[in-house]
C-alpha atoms as a PDB file:
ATOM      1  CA  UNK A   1       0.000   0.000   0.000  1.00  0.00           C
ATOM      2  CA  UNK A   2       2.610   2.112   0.910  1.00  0.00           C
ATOM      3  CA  UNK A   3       4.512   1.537  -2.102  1.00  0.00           C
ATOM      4  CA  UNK A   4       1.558   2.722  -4.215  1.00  0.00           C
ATOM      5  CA  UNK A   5       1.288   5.942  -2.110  1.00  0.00           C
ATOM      6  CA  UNK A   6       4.587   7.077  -2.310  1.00  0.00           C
ATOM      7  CA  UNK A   7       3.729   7.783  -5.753  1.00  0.00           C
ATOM      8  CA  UNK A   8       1.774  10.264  -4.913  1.00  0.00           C
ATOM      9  CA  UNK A   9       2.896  11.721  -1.505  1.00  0.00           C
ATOM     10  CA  UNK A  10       4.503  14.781  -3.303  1.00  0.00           C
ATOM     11  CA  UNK A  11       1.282  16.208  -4.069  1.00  0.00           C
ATOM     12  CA  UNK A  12       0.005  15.983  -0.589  1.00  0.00           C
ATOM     13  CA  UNK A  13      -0.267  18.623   2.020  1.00  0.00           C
ATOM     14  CA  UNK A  14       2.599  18.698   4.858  1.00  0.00           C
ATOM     15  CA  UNK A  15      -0.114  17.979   6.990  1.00  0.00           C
ATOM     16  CA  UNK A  16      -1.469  14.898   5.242  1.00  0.00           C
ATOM     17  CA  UNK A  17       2.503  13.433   4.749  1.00  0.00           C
ATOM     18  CA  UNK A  18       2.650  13.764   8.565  1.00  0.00           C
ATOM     19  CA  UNK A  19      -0.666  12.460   9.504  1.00  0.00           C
ATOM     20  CA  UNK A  20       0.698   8.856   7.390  1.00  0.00           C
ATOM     21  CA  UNK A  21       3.591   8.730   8.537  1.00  0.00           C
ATOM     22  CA  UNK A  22       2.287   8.917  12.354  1.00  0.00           C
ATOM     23  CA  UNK A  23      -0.291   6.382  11.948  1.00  0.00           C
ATOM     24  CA  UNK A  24       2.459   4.199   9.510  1.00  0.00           C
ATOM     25  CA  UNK A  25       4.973   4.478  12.984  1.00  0.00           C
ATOM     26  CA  UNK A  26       2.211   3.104  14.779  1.00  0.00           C
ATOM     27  CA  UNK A  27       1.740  -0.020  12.975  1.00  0.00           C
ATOM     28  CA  UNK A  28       4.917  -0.817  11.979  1.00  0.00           C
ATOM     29  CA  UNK A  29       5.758  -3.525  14.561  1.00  0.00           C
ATOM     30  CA  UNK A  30       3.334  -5.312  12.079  1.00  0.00           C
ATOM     31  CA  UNK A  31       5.732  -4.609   8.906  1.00  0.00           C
ATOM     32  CA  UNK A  32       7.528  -7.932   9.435  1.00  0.00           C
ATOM     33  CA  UNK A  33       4.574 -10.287   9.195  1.00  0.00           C
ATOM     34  CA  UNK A  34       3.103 -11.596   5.765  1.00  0.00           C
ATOM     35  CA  UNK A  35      -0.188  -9.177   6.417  1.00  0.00           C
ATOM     36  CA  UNK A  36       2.380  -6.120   7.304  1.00  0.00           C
ATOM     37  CA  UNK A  37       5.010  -6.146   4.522  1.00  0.00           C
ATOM     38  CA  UNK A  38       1.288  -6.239   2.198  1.00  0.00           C
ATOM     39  CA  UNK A  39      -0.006  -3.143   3.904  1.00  0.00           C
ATOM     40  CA  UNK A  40       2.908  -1.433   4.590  1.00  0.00           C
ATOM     41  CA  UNK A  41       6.228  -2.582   2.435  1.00  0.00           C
ATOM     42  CA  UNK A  42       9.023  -4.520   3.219  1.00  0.00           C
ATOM     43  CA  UNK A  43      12.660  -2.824   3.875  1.00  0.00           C
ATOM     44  CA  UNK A  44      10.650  -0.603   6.384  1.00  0.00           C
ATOM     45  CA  UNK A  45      12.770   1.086   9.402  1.00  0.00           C
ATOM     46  CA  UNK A  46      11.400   3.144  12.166  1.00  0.00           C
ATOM     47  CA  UNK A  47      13.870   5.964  12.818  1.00  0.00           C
ATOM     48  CA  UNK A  48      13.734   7.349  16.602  1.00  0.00           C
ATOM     49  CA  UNK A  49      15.011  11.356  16.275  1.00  0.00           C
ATOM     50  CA  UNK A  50      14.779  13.989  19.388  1.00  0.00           C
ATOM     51  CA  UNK A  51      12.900  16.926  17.421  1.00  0.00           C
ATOM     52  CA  UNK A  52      15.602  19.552  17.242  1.00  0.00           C
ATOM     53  CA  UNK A  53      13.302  22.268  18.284  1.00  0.00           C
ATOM     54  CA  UNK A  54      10.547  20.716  19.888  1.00  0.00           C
ATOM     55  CA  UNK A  55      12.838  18.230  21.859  1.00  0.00           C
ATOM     56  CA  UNK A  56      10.038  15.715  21.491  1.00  0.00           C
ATOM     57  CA  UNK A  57      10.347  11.826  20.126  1.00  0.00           C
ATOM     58  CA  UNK A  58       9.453  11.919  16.659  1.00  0.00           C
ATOM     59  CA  UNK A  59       9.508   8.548  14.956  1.00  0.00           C
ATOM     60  CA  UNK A  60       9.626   7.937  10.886  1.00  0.00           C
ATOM     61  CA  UNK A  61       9.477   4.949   9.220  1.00  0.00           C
ATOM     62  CA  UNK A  62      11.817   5.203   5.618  1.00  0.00           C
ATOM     63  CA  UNK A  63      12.778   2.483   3.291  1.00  0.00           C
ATOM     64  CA  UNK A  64      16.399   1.457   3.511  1.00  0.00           C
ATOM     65  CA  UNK A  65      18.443  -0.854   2.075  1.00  0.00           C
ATOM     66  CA  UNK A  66      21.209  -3.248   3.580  1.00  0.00           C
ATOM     67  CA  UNK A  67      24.908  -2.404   2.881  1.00  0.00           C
ATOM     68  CA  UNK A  68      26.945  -5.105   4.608  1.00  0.00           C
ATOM     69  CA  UNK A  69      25.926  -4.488   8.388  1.00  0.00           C
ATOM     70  CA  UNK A  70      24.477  -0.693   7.578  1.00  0.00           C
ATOM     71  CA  UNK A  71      21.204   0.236   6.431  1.00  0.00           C
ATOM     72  CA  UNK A  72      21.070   2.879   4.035  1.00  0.00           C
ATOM     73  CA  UNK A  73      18.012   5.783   3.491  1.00  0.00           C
ATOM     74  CA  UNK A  74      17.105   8.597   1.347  1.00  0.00           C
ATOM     75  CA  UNK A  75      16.039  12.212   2.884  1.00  0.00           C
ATOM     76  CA  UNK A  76      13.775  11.811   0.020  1.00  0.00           C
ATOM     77  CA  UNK A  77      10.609  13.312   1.163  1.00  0.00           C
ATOM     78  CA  UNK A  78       8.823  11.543  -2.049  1.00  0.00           C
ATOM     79  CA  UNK A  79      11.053  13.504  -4.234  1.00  0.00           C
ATOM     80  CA  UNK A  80       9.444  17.049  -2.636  1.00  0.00           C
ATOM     81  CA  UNK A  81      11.748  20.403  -2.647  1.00  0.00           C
ATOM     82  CA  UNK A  82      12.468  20.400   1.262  1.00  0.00           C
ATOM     83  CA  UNK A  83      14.412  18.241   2.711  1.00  0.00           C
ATOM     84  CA  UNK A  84      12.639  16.416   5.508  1.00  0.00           C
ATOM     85  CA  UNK A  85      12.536  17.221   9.013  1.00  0.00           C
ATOM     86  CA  UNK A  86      14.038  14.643  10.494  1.00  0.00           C
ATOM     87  CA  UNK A  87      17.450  14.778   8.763  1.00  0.00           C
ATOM     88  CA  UNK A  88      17.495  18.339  10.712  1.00  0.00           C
ATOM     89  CA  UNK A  89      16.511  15.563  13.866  1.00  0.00           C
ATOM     90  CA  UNK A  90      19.901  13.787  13.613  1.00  0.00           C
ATOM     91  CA  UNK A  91      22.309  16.123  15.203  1.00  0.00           C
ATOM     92  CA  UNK A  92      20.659  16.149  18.178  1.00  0.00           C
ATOM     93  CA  UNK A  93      21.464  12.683  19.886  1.00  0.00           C
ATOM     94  CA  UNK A  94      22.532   9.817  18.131  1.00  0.00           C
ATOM     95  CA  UNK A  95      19.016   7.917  16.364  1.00  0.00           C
ATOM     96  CA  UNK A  96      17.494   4.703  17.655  1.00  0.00           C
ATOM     97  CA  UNK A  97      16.482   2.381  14.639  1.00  0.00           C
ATOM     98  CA  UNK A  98      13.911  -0.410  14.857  1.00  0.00           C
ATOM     99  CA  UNK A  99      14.419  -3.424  12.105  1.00  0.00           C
ATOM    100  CA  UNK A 100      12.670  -6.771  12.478  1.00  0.00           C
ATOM    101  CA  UNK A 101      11.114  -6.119  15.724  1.00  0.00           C
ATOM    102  CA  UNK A 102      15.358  -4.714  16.733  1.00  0.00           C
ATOM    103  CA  UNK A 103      15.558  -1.952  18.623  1.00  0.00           C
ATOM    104  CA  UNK A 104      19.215  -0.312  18.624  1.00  0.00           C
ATOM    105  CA  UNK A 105      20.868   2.744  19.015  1.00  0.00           C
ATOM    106  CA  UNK A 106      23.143   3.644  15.869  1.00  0.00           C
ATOM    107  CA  UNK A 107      25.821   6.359  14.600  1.00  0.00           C
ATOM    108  CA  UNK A 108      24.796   7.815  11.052  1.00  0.00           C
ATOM    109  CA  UNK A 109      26.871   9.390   8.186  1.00  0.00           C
ATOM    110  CA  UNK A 110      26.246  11.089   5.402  1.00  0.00           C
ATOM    111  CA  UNK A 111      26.863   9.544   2.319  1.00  0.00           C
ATOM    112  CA  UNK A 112      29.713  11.560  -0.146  1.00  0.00           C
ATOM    113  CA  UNK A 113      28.421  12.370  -3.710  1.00  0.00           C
ATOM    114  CA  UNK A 114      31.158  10.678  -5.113  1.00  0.00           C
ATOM    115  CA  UNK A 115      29.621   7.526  -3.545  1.00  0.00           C
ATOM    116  CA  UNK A 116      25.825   8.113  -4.485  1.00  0.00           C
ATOM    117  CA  UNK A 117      25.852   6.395  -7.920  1.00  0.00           C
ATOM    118  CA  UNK A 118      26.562   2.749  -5.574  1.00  0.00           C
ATOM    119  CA  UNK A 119      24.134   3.767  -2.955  1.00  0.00           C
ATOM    120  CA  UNK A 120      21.329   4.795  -5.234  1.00  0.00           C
ATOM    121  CA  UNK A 121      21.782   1.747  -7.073  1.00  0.00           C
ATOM    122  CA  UNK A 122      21.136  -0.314  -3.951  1.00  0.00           C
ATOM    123  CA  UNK A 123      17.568   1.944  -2.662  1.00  0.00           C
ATOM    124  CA  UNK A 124      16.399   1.655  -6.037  1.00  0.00           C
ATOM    125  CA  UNK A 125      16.817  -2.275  -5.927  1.00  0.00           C
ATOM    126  CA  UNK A 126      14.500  -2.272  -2.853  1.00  0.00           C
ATOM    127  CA  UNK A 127      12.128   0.996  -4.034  1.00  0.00           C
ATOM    128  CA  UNK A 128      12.410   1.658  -7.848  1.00  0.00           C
ATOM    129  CA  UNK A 129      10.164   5.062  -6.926  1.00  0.00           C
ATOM    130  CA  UNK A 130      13.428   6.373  -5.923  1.00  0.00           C
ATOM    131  CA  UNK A 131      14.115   7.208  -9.235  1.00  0.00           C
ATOM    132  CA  UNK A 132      11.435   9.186  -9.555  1.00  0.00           C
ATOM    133  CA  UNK A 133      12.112  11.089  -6.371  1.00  0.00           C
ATOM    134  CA  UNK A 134      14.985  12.122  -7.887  1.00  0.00           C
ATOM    135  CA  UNK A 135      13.801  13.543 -10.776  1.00  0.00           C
ATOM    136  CA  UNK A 136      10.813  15.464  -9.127  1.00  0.00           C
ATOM    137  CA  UNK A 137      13.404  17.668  -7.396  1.00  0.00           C
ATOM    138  CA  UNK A 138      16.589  20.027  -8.474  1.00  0.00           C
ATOM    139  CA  UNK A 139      18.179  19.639  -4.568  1.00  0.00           C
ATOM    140  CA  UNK A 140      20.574  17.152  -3.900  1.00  0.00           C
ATOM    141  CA  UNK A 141      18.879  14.411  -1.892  1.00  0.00           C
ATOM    142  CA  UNK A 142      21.000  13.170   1.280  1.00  0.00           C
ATOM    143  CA  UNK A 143      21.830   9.384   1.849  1.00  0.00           C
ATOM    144  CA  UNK A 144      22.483   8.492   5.127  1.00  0.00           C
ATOM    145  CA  UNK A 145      23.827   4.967   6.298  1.00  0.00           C
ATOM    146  CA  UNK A 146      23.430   4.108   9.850  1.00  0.00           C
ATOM    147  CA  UNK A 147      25.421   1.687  11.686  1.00  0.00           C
ATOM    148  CA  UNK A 148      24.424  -0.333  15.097  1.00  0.00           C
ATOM    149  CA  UNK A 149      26.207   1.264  17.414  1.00  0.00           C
ATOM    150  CA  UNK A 150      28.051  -2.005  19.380  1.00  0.00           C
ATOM    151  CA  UNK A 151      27.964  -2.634  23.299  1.00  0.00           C
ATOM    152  CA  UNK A 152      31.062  -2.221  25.042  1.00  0.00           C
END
């Protein structure tokens, strides 16, 4: 379902893009069962940010994709002109990521340009809308990949 409305999500108000994504957090401990990956998409992570001027928990699910032990996203924003909020989020504290019913803290970079050609190629594997993303906007989306940060 998901899938089908990211097509669209660009054309929505802010409003309506925040409103999905709230009630797609809520549901996403069901995104790793047969009836969950239908309704909401497989390759589904649920990024824990502090809101950098609210200071409040704000939790977004994005698409990644696996890169050895790192899961890699796009500050995508279905391909709008802004770049989404919780990018902004990350220099707060360091993220919490949930994966396959996982929860884990984890250290994020950004992704060089001269590296986005191999990155790309890997979110567009998992979410071929990507490429469409891309070509809705003039900025320079961001690619982040996130590591699990390891107990000591």
């Amino acid at each position: 379902m998901w899938r089908l409305l990211g097509k669209s999500a660009h054309l929505w108000p802010e409003w309506l893009y925040k409103l999905v994504s709230k009630i797609h957090s809520k549901i996403i401990k069901f995104n790793h069962s047969f009836l969950g990956e239908k309704i909401i998409g497989d390759h589904i992570l649920l990024l824990e940010t502090i809101g950098s001027k609210t200071n409040q928990l704000r939790k977004t699910p994005l698409t990644y994709a696996n890169c050895e032990n790192d899961y890699i996203v796009a500050a995508s924003y279905s391909g709008n002109d802004k770049t989404p909020d919780w990018f902004y989020n990350l220099s707060s504290s360091n993220p919490f990521i949930t994966i396959n019913n996982e929860r884990f803290e984890a250290t994020y970079e950004l992704i060089e340009s001269s590296d986005k050609k191999y990155y790309w190629s890997l979110l567009d594997e998992v979410y071929p809308t990507f490429q469409m993303y891309r070509k809705r906007t003039d900025r320079d989306i961001p690619l982040i990949k996130f590591s699990k940060v390891e107990a000591l």
